[in-house]
Protein backbone atom coordinates (compact mmCIF):
# COMPACT_ATOMS: atom_id res chain seq x y z
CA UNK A 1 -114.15 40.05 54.06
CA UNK A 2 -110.28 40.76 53.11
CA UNK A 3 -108.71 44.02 53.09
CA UNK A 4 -107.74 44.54 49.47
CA UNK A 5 -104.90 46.48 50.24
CA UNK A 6 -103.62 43.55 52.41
CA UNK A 7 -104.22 41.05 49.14
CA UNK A 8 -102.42 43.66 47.01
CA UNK A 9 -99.27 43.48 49.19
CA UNK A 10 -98.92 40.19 49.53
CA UNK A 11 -99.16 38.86 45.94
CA UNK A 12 -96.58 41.61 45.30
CA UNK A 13 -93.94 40.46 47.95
CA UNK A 14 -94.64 36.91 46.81
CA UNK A 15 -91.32 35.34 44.89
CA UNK A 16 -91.83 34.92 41.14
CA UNK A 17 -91.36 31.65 39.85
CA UNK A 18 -88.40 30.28 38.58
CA UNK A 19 -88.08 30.18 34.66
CA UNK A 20 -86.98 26.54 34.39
CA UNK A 21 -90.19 25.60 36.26
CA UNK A 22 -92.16 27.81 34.29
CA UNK A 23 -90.87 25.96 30.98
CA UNK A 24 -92.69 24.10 29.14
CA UNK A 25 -93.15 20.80 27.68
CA UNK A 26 -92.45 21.41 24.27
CA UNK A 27 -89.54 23.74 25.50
CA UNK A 28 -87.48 20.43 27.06
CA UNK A 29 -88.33 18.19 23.87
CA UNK A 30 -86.10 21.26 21.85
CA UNK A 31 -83.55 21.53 24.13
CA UNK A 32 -83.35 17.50 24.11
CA UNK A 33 -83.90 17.28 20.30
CA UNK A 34 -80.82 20.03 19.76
CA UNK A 35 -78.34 18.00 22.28
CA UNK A 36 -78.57 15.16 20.53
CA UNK A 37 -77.78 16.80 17.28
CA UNK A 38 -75.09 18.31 18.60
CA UNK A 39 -73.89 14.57 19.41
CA UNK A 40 -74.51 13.36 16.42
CA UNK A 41 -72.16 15.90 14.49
CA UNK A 42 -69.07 15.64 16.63
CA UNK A 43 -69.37 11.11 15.84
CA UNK A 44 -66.18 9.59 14.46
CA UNK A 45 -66.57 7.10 11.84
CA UNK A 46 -65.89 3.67 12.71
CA UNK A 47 -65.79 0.27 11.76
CA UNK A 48 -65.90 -2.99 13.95
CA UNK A 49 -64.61 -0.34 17.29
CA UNK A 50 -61.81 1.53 15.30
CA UNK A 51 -61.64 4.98 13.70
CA UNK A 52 -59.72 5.73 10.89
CA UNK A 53 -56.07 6.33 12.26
CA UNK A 54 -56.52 2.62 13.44
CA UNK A 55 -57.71 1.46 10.10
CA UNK A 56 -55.15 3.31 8.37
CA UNK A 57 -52.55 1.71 10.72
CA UNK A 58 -53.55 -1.27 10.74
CA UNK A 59 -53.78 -1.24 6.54
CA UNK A 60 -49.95 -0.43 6.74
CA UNK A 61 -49.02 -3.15 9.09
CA UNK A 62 -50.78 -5.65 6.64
CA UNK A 63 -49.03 -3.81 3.75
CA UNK A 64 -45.77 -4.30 5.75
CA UNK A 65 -46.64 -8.31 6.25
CA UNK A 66 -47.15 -8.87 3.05
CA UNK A 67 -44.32 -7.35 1.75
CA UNK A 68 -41.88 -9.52 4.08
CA UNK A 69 -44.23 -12.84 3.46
CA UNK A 70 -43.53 -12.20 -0.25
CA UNK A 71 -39.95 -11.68 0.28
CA UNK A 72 -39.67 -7.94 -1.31
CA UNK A 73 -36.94 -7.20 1.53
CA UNK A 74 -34.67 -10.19 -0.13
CA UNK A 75 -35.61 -8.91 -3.51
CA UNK A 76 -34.47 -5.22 -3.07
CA UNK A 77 -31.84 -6.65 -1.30
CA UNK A 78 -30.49 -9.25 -4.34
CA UNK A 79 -31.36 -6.07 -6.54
CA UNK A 80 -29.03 -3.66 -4.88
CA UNK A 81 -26.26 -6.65 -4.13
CA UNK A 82 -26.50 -7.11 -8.07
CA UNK A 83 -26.42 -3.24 -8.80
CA UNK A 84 -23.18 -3.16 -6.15
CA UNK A 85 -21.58 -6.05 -7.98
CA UNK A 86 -22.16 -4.30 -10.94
CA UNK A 87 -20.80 -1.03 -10.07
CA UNK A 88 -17.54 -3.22 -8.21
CA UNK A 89 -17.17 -5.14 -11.54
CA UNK A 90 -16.88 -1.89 -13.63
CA UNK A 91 -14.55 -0.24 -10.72
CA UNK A 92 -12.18 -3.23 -10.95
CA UNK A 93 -12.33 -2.97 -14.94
CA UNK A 94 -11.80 0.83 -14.76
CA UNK A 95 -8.66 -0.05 -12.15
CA UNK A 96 -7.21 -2.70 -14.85
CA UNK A 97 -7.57 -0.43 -17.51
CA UNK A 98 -5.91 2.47 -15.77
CA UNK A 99 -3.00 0.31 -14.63
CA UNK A 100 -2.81 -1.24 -18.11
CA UNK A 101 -2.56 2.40 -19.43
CA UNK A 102 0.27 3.06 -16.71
CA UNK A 103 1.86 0.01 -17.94
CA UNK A 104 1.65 0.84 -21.40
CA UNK A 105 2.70 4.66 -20.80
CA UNK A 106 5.87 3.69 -18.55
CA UNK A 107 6.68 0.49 -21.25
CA UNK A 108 6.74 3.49 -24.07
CA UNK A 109 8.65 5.46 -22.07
CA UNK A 110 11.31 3.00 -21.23
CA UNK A 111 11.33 2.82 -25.10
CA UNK A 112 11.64 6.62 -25.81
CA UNK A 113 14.61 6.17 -23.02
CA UNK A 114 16.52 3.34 -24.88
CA UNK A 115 15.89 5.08 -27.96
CA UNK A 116 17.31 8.38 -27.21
CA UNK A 117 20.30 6.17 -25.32
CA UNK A 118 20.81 4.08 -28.90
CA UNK A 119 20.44 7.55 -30.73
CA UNK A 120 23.52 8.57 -29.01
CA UNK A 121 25.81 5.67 -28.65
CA UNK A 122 24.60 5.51 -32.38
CA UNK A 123 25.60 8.97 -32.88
CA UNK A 124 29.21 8.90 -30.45
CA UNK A 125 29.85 5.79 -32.69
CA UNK A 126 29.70 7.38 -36.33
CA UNK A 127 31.75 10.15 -35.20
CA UNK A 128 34.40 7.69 -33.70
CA UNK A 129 34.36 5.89 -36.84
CA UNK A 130 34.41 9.46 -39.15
CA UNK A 131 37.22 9.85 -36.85
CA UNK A 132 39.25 6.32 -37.35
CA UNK A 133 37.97 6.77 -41.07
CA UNK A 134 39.74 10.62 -41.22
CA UNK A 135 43.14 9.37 -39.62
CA UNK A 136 43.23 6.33 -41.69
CA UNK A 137 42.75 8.04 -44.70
CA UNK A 138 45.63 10.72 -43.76
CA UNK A 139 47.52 7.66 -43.01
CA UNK A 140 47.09 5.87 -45.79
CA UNK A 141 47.68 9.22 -47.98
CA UNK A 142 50.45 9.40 -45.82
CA UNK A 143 51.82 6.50 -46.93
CA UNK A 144 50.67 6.43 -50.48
CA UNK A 145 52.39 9.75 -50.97
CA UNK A 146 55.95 8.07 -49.13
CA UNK A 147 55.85 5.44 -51.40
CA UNK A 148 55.07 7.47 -54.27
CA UNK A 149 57.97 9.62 -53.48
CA UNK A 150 60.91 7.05 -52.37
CA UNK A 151 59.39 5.55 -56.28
CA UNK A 152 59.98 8.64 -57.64
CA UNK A 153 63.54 8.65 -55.63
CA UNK A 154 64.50 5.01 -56.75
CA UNK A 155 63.60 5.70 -60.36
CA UNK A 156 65.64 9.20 -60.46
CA UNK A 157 69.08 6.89 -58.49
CA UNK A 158 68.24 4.28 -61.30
CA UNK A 159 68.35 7.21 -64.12
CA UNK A 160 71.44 8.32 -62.47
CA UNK A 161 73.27 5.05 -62.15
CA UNK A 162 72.53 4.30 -65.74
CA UNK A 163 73.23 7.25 -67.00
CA UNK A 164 76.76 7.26 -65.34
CA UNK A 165 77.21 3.78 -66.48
CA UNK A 166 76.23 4.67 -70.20
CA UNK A 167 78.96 7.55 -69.89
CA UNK A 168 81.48 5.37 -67.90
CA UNK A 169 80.47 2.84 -71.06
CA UNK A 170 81.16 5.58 -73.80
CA UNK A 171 84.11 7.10 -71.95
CA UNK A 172 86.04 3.55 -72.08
CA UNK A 173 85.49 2.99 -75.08
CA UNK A 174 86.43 6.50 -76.76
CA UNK A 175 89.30 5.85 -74.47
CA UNK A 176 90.21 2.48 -75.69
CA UNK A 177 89.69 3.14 -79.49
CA UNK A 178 92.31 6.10 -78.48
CA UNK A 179 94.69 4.03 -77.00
CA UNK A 180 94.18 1.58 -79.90
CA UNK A 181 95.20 4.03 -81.77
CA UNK A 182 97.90 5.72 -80.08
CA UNK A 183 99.50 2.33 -79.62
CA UNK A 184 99.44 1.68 -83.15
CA UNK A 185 101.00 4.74 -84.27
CA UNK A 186 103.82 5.44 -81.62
CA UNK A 187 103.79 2.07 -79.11
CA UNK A 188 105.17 -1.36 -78.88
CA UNK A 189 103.44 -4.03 -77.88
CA UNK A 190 104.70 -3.55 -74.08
CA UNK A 191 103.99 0.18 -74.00
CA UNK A 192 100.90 -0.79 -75.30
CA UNK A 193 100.08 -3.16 -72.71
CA UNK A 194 100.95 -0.67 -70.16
CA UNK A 195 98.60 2.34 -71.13
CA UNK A 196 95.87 -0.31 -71.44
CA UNK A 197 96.19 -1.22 -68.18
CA UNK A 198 96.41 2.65 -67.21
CA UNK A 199 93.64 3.19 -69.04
CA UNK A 200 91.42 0.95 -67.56
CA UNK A 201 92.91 1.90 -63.93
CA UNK A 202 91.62 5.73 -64.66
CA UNK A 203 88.12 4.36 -65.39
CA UNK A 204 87.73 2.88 -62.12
């Protein structure tokens, strides 16, 4: 028969068993059951192989075709060489316009210039022909006032030569009606002849 004390010791040097062996059945179907969850959360999405960046990339690319097989590019393109033409076209306008306005400015100007130029020859001219007008009217007043004068002159020697022919005319005859008469008181004929002749002599 065993010693019990020799039984004892040996089932308590004896290993224990090892925990994983000691599991269970229904342990390892849980532990499988919650891997595969775990799987299942952390699946991408996809469709025919590719996930969504793909898809999404791949959208874009076809957006992209389409756009260039319809064109757009030459569209936006005629659009913005239209909108460029426009904006050139209205540049070139504004630059006529501006030029025409220089034109316009420097052709008014060139007027105000000339104008101010013809204000003064204008002005230099009147008072040359004031002047001219002034000296020809002292001239002429001049003149006038000479003739007016040597008039005067030639009507006072007139008055003077016929008065001193009216008195030469009166003094020959109160001298020959004297003589007359002297000769017929106290003269002959001869004598009488003489003092007429003397009498006449004194008058001239």
């Amino acid at each position: 028969m065993a010693n019990p004390a020799i039984v004892t010791e040996a089932t308590a040097t004896a290993p224990a068993p090892d925990a994983a062996a000691i599991a269970t059945p229904d342990a390892e179907a849980h532990a499988t059951t919650e891997a595969h969850a775990g799987a299942e959360e952390h699946v991408t999405p996809s469709a025919l192989g590719f996930d969504a960046s793909m898809l999404v990339a791949l959208a874009m690319l076809a957006v992209i075709a389409l756009a260039l097989w319809k064109k757009v590019p030459a569209m936006i393109a005629g659009a913005l060489d239209n909108q460029i033409a426009g904006i050139r076209a209205q540049l070139d306008q504004a630059t006529a316009l501006r030029a025409e306005a220089e034109a316009i400015k420097a052709e008014y100007e060139a007027k105000a210039k000339q104008a101010a130029i013809d204000a003064e020859a204008m002005k230099a001219s009147a008072e040359e022909e004031a002047k001219l007008i002034i000296s020809r009217a002292k001239s002429d007043a001049t003149a006038l006032i000479g003739r007016r004068a040597q008039a005067a002159e030639d009507k006072i020697a007139a008055a003077e030569r016929a008065a001193i022919a009216d008195v030469r005319k009166t003094a020959a005859t109160a001298a020959a009606a004297a003589a007359a008469q002297l000769i017929a008181a106290h003269h002959d004929a001869k004598a009488d002849a003489a003092l007429i002749d003397q009498s006449i002599a004194s008058l001239n």
